[in-house]
N, C-alpha and C. Protein backbone atom coordinates (compact mmCIF):
# COMPACT_ATOMS: atom_id res chain seq x y z
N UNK A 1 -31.51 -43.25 -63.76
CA UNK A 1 -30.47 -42.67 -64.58
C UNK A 1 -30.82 -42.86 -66.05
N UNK A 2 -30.58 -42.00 -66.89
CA UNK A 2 -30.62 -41.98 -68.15
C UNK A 2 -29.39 -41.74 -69.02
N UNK A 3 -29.36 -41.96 -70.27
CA UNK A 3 -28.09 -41.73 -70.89
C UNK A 3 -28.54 -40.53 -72.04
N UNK A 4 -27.56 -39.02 -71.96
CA UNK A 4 -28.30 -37.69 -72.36
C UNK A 4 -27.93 -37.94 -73.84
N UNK A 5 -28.05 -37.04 -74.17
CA UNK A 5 -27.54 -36.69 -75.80
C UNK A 5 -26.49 -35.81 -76.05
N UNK A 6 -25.52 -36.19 -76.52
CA UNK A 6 -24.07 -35.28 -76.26
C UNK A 6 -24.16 -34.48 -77.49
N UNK A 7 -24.31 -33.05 -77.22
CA UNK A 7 -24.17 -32.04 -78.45
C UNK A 7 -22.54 -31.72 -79.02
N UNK A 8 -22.92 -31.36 -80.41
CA UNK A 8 -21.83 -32.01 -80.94
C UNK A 8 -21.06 -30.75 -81.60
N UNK A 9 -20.16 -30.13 -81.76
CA UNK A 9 -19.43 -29.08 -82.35
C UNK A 9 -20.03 -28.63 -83.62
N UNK A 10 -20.86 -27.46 -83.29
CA UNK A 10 -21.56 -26.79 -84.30
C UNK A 10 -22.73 -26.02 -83.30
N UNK A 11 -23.25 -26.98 -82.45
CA UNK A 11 -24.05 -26.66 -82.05
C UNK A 11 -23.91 -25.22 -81.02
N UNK A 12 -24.92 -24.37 -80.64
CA UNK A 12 -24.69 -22.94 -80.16
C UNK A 12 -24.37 -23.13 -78.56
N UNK A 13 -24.77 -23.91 -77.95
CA UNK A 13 -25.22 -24.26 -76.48
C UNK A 13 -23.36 -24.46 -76.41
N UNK A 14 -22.48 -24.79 -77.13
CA UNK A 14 -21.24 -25.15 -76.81
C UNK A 14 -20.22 -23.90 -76.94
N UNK A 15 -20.45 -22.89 -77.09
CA UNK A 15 -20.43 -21.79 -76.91
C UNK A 15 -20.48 -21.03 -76.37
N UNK A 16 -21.74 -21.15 -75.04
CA UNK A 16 -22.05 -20.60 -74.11
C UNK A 16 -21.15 -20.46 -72.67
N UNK A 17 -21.36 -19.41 -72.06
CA UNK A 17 -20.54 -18.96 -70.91
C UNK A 17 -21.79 -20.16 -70.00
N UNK A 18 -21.71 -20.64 -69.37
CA UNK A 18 -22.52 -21.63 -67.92
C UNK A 18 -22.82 -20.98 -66.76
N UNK A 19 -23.90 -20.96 -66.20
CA UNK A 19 -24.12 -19.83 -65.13
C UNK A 19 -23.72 -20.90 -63.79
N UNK A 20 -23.89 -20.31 -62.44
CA UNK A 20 -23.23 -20.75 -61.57
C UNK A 20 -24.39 -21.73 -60.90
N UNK A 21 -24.07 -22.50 -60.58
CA UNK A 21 -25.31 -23.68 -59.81
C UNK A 21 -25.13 -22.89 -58.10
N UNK A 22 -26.02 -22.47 -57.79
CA UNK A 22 -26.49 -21.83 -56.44
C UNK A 22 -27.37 -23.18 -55.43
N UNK A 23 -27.84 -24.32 -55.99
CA UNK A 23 -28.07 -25.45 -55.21
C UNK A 23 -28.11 -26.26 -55.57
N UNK A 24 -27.86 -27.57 -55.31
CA UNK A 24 -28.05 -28.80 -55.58
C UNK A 24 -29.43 -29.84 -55.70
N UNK A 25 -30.39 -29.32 -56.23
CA UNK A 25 -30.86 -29.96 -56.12
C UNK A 25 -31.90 -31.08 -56.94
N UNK A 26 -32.84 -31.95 -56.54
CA UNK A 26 -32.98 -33.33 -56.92
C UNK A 26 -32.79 -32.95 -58.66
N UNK A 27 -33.12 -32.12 -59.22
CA UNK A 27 -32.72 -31.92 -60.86
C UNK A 27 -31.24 -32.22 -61.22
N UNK A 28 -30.76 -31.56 -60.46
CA UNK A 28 -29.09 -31.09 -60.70
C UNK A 28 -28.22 -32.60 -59.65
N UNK A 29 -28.70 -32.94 -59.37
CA UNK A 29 -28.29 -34.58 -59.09
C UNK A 29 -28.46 -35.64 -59.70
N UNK A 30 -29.99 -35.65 -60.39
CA UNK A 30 -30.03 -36.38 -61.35
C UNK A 30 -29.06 -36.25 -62.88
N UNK A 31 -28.87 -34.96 -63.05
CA UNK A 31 -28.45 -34.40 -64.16
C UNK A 31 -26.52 -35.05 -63.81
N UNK A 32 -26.22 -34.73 -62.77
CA UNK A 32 -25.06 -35.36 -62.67
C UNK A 32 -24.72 -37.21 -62.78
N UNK A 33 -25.50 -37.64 -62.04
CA UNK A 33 -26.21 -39.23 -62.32
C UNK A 33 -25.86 -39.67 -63.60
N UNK A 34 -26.97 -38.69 -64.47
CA UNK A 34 -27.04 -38.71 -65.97
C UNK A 34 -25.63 -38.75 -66.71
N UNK A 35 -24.88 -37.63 -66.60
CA UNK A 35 -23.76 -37.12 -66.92
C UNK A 35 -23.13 -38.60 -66.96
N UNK A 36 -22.55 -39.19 -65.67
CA UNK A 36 -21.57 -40.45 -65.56
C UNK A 36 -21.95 -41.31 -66.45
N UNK A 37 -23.28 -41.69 -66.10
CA UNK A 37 -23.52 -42.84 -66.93
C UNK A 37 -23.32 -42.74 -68.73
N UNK A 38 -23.69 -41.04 -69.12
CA UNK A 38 -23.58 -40.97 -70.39
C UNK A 38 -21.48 -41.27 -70.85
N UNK A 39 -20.96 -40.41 -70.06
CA UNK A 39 -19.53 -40.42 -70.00
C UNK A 39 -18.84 -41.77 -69.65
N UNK A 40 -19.59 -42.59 -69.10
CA UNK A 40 -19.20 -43.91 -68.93
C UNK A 40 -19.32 -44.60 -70.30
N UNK A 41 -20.91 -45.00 -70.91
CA UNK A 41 -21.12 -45.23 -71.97
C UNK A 41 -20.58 -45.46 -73.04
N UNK A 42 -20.09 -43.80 -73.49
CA UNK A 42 -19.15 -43.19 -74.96
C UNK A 42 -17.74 -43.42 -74.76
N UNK A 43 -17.25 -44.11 -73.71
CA UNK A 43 -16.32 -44.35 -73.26
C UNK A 43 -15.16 -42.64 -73.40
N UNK A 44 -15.70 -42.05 -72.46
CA UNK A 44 -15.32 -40.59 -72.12
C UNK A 44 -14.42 -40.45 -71.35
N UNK A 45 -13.82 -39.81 -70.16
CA UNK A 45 -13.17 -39.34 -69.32
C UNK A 45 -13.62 -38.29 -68.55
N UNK A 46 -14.50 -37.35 -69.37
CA UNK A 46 -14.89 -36.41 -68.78
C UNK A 46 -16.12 -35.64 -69.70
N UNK A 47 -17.09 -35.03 -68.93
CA UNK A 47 -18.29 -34.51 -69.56
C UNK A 47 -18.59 -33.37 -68.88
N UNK A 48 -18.86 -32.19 -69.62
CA UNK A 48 -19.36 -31.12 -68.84
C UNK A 48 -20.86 -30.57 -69.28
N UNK A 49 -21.54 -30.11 -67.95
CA UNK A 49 -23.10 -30.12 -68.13
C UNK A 49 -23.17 -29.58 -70.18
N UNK A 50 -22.64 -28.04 -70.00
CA UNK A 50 -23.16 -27.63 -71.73
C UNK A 50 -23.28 -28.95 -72.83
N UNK A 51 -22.14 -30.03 -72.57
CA UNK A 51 -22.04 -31.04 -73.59
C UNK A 51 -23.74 -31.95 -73.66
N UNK A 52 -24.42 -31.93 -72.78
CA UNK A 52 -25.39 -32.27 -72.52
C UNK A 52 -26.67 -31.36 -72.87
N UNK A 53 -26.34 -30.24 -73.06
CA UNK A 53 -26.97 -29.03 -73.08
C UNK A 53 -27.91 -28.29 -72.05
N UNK A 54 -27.20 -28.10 -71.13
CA UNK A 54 -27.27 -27.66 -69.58
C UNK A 54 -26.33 -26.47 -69.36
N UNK A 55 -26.61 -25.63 -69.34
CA UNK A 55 -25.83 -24.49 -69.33
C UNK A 55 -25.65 -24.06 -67.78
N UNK A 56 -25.20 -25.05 -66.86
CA UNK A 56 -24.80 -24.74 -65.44
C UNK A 56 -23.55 -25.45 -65.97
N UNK A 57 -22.60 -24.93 -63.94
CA UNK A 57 -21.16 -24.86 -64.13
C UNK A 57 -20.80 -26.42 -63.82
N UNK A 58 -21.19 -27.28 -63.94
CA UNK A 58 -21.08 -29.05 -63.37
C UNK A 58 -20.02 -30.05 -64.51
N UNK A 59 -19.09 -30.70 -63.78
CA UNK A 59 -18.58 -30.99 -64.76
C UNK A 59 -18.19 -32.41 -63.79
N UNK A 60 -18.28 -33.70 -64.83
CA UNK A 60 -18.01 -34.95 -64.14
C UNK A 60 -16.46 -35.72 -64.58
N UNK A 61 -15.40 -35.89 -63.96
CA UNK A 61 -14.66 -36.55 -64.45
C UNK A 61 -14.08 -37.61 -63.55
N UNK A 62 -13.60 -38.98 -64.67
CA UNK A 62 -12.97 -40.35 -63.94
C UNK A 62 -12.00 -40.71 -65.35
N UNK A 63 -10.84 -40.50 -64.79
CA UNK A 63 -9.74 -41.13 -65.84
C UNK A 63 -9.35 -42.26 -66.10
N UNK A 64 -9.87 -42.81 -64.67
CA UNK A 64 -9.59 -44.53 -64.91
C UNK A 64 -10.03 -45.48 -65.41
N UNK A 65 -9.25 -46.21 -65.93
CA UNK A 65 -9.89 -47.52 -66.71
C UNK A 65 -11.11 -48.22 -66.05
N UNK A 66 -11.27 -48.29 -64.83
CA UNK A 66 -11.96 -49.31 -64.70
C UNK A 66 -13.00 -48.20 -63.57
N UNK A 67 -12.95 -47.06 -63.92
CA UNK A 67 -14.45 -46.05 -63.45
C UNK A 67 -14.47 -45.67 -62.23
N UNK A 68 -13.05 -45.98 -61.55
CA UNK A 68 -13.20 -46.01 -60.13
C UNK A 68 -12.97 -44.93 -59.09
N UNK A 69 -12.50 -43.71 -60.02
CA UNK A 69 -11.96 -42.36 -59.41
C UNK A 69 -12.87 -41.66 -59.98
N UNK A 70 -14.84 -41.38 -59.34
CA UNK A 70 -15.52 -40.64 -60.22
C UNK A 70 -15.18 -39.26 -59.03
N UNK A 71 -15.78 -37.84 -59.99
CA UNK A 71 -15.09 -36.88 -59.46
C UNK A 71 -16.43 -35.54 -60.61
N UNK A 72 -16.82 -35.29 -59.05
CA UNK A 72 -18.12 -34.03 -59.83
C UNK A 72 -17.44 -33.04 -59.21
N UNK A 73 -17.25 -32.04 -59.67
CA UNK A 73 -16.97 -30.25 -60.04
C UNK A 73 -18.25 -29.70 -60.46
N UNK A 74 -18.47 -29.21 -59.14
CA UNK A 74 -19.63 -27.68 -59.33
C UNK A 74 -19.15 -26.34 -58.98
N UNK A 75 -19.46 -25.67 -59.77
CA UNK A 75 -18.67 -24.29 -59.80
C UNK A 75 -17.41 -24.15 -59.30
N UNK A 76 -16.29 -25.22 -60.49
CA UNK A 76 -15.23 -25.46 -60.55
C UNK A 76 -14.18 -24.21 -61.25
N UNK A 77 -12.97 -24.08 -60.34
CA UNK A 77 -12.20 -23.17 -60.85
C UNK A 77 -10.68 -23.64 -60.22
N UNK A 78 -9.73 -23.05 -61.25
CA UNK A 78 -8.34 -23.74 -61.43
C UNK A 78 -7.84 -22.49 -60.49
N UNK A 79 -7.06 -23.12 -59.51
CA UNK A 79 -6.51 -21.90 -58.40
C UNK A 79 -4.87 -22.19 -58.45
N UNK A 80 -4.48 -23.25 -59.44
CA UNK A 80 -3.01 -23.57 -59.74
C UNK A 80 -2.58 -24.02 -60.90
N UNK A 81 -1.70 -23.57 -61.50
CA UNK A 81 -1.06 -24.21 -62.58
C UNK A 81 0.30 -24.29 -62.76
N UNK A 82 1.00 -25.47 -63.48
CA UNK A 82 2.53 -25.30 -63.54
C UNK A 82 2.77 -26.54 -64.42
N UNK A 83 4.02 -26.04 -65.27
CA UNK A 83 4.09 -27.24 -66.14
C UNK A 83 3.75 -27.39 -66.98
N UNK A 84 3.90 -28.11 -68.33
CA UNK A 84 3.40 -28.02 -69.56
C UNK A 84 3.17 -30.00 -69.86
N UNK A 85 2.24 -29.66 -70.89
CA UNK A 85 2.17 -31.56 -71.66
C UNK A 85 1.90 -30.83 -73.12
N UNK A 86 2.22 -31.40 -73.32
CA UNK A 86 1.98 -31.42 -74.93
C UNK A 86 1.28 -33.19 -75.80
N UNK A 87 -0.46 -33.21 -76.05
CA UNK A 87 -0.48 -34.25 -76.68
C UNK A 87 -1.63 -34.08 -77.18
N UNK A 88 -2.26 -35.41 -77.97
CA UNK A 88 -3.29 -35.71 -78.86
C UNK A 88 -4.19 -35.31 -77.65
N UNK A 89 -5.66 -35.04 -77.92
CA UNK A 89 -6.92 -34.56 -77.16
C UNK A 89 -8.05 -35.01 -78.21
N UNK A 90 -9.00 -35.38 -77.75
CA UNK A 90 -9.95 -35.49 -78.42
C UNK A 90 -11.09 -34.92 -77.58
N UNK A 91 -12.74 -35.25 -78.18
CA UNK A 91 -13.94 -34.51 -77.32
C UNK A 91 -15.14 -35.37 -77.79
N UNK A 92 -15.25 -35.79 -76.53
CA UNK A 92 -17.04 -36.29 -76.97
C UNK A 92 -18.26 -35.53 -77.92
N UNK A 93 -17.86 -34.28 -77.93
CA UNK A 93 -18.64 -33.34 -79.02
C UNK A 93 -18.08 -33.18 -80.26
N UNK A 94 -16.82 -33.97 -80.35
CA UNK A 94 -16.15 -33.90 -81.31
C UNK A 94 -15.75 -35.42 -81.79
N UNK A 95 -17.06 -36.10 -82.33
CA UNK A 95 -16.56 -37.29 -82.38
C UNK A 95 -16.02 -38.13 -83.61
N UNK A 96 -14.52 -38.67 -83.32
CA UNK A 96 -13.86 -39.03 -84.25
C UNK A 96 -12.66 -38.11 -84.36
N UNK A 97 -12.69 -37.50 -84.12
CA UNK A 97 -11.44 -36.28 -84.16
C UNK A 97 -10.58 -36.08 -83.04
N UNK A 98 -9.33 -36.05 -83.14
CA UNK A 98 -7.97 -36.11 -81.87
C UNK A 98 -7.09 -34.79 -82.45
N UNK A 99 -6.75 -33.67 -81.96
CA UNK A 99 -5.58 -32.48 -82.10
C UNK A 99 -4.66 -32.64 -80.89
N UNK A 100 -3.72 -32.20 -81.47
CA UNK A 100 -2.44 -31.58 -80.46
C UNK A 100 -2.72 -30.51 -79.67
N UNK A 101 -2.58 -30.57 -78.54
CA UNK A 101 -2.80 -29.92 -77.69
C UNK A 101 -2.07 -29.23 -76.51
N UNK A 102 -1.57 -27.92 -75.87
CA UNK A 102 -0.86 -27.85 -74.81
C UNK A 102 -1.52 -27.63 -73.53
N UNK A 103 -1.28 -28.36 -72.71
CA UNK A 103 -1.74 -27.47 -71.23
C UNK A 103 -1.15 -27.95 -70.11
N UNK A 104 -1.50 -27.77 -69.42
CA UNK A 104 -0.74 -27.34 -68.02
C UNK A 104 -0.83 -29.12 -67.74
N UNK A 105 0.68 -29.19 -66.66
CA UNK A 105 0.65 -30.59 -66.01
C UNK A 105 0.53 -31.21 -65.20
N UNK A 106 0.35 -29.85 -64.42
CA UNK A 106 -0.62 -29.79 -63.10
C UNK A 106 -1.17 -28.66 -62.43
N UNK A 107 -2.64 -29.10 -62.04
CA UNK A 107 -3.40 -28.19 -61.77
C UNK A 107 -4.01 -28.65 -60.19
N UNK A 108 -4.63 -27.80 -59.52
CA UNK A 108 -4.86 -27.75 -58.27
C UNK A 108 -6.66 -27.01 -58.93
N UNK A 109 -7.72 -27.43 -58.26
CA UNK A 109 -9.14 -26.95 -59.14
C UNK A 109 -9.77 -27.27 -57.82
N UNK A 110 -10.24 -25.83 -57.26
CA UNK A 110 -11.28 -25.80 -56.06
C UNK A 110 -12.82 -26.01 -56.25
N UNK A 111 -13.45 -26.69 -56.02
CA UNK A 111 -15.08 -26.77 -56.53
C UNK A 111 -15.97 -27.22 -55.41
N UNK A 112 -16.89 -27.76 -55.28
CA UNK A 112 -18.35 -28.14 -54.19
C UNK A 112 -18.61 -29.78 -54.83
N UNK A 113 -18.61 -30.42 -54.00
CA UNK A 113 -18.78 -31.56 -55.12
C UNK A 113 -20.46 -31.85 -54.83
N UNK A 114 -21.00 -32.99 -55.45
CA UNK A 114 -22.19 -33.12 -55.60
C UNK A 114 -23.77 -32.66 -54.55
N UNK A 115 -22.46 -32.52 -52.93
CA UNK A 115 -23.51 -31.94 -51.98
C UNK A 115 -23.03 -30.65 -51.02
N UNK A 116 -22.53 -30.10 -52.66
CA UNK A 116 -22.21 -28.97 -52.18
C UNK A 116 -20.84 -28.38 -51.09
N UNK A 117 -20.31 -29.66 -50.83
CA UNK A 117 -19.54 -29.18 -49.94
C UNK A 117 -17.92 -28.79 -50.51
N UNK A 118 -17.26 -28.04 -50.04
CA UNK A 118 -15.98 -27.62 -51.09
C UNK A 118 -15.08 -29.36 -50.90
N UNK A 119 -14.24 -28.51 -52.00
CA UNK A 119 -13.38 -29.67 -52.43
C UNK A 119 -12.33 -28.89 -52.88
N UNK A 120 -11.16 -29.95 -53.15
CA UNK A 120 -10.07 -29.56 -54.03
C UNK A 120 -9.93 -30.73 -55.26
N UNK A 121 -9.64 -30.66 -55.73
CA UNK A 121 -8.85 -31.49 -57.05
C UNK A 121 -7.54 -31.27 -57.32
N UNK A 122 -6.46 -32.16 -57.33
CA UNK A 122 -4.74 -31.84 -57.91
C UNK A 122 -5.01 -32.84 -58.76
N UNK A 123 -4.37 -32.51 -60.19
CA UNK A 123 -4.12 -33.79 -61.09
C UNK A 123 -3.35 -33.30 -61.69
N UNK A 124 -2.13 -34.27 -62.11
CA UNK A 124 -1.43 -34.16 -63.43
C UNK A 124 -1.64 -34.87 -64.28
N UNK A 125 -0.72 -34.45 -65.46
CA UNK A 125 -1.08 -35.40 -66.93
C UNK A 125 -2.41 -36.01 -67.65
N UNK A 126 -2.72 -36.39 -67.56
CA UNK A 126 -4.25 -36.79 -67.82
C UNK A 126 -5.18 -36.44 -66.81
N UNK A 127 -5.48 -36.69 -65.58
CA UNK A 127 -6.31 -35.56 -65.28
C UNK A 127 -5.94 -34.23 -65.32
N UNK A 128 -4.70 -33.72 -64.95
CA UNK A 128 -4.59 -32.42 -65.30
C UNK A 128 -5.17 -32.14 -66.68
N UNK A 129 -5.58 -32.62 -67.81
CA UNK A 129 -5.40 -32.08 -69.11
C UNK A 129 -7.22 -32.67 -68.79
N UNK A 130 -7.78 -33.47 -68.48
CA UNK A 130 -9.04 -33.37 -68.36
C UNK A 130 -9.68 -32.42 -67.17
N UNK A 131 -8.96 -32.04 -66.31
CA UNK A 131 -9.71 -30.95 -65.56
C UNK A 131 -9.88 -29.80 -66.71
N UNK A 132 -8.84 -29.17 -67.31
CA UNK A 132 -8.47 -27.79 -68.25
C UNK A 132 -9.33 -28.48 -69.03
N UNK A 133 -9.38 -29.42 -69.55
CA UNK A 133 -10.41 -29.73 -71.07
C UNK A 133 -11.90 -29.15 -70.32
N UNK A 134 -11.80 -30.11 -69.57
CA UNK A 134 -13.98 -30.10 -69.39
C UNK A 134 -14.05 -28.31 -68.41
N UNK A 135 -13.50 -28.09 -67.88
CA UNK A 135 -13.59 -26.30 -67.43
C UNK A 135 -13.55 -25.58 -68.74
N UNK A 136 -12.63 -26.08 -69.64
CA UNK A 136 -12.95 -24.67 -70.75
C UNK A 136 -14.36 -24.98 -71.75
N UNK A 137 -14.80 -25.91 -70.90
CA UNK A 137 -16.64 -26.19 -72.06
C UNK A 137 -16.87 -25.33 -71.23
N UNK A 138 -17.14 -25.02 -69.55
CA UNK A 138 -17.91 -24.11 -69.21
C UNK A 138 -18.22 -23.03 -69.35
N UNK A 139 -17.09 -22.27 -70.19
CA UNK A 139 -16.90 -20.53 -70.23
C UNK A 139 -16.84 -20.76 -72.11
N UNK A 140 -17.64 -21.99 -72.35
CA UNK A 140 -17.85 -21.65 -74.00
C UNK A 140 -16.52 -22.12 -75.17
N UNK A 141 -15.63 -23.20 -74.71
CA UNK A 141 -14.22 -22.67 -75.05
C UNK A 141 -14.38 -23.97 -76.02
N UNK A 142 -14.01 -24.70 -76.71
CA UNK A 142 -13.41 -26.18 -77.01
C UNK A 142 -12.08 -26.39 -77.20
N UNK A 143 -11.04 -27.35 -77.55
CA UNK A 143 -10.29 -27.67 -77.85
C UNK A 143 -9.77 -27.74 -79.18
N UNK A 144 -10.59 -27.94 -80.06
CA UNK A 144 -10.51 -27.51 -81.32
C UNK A 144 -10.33 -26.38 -81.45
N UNK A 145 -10.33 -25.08 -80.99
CA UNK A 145 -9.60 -23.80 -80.55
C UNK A 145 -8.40 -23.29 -80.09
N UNK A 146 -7.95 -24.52 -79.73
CA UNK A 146 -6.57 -24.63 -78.90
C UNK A 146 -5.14 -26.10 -79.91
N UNK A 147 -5.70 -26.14 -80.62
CA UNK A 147 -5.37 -27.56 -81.74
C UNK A 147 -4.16 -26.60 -82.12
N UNK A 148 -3.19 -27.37 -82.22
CA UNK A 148 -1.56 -27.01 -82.73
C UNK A 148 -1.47 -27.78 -84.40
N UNK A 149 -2.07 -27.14 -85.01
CA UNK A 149 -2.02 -27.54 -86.60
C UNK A 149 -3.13 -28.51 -86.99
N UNK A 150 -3.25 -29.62 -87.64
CA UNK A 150 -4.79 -30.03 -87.87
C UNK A 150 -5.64 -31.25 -87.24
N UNK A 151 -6.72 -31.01 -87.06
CA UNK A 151 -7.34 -32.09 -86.90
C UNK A 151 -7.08 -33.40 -87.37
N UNK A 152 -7.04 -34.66 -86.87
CA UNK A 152 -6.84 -36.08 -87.53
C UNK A 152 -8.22 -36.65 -87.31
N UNK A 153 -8.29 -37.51 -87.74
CA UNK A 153 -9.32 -39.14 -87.62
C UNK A 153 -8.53 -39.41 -86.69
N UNK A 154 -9.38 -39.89 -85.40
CA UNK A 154 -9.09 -40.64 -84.59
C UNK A 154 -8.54 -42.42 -84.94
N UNK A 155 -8.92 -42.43 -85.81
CA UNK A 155 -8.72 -43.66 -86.32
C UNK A 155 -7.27 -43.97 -87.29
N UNK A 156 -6.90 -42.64 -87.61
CA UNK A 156 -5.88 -42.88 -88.68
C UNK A 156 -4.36 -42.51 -87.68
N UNK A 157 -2.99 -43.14 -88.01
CA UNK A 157 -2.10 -43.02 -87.64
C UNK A 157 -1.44 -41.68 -87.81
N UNK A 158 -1.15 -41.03 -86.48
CA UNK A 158 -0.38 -40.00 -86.53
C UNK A 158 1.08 -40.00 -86.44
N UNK A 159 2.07 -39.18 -87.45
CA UNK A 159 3.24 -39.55 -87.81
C UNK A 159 3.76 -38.26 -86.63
N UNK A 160 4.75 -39.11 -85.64
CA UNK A 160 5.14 -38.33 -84.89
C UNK A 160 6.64 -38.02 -85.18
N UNK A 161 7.28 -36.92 -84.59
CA UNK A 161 8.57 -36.47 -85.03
C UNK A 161 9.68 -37.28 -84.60
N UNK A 162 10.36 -38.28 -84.48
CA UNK A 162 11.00 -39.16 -83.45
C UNK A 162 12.22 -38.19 -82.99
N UNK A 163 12.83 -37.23 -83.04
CA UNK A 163 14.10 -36.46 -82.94
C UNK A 163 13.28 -35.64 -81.43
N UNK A 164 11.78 -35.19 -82.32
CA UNK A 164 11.18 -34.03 -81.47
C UNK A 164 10.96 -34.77 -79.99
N UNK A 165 10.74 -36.02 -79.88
CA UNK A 165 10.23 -36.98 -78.67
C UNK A 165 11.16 -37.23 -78.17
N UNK A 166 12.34 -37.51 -78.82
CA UNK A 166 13.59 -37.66 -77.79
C UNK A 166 14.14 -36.65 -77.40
N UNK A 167 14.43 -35.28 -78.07
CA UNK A 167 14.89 -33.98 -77.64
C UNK A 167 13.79 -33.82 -76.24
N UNK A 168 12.55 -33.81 -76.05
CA UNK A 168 11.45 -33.90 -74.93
C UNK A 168 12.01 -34.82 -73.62
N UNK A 169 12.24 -35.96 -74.12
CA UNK A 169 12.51 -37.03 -73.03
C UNK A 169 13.91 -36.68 -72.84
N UNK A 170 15.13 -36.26 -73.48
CA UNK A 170 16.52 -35.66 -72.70
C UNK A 170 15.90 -34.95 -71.86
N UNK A 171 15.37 -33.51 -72.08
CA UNK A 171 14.48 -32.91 -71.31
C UNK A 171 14.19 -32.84 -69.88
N UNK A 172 12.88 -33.78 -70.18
CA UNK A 172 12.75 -34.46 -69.24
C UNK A 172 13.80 -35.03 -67.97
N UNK A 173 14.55 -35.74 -68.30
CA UNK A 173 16.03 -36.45 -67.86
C UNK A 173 16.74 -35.17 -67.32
N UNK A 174 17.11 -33.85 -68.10
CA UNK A 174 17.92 -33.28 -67.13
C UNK A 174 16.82 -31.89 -66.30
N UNK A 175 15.22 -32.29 -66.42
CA UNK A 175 14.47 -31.60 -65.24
C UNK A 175 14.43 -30.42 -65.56
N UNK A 176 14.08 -30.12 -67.10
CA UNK A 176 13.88 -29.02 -67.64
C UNK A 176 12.92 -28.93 -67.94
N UNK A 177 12.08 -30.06 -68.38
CA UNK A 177 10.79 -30.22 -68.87
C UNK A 177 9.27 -30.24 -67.74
C-alpha cells in the first residue's frame, strides 16, 4: 500500500466525468488499498478515485471514528433519496476550507464492491452526505459548487444563527423536518 497524492481544487482531473470500471483488477485493487490508507491518513471520511487522479468510477468511504465501517463503491449510483441536512462540508481537495451545504438525509446507493459483486449502501446524515459528496467527484462536480454563501477557514469560528437552529429543531420535534 502506498499513500497517493490528493489533487487539489484547481486542478483539471477534478472536473472530469470518470469512466466506468468494467473489472477489478490487481491495478484497481491496489488503487483502492491505496485510496484507504491515503483517506485514513488526511484524516478523511471519504475519497474518490479522480481525487487521486484516476479517472474511474471507485469511491472509498468509512465515517467512523475508529475506521471500522470501510465501504468501496464501484460504479456507484444513488437509486434513493429523501430528506434534507443542511451543514458545514469540507474536501480533502479542498484543504482548509468548510461551506454550507444541502443534501439529502438519506440515500439508498447501489454499487459492486471491491470484487465486483453488487451491493447496496443506505446512510443517513453523515454518511448520507458522504455518499452524495464523494459520487459528485465522479461526474466532475465539487462541493464548493454547491456552498450556500462563503467559504470559511476550517479553523476559524463560524457564527451560527441561534433563532435559525431552534426554528430547525421545533421542526424537527413536530416531524416536519
Amino acid at each position: 500500500m502506498a499513500l497517493r497524492t490528493i489533487r487539489e481544487y484547481g486542478d483539471p482531473v477534478l472536473t472530469k466525468k470518470c469512466k466506468t470500471v468494467k473489472e477489478m483488477n490487481d491495478r484497481m485493487k491496489t488503487l483502492v488499498r491505496d485510496m484507504f490508507e491515503t483517506m485514513y491518513d488526511t484524516g478523511g471520511v471519504g475519497l474518490a478515485a479522480p481525487q487521486v487522479g484516476v479517472l474511474k468510477r471507485i469511491v472509498v468511504i468509512d465515517v467512523t471514528e475508529d475506521q471500522s465501517e470501510p465501504h468501496v463503491l464501484v460504479n456507484p449510483e444513488i437509486i434513493f433519496s429523501e430528506g434534507e441536512q443542511c451543514g458545514m462540508e469540507g474536501c480533502l481537495s479542498v484543504p482548509g476550507k468548510v461551506g454550507q451545504v444541502t443534501r439529502p438525509n438519506h440515500v439508498i446507493c447501489k454499487a459492486f464492491n471491491e470484487n465486483m459483486e453488487p451491493v447496496e449502501l443506505e446512510g443517513t446524515e453523515l454518511l448520507a452526505r458522504a455518499i452524495c459528496h464523494e459520487l459528485d467527484h465522479l461526474d466532475g462536480k465539487m462541493y464548493v459548487d454547491l456552498v450556500e454563501g462563503p467559504l470559511h477557514d476550517a479553523s476559524e469560528e463560524i457564527p451560527i444563527d441561534e433563532e435559525e437552529v431552534l426554528d430547525e429543531i421545533d421542526a424537527q420535534v413536530r416531524g416536519e423536518a
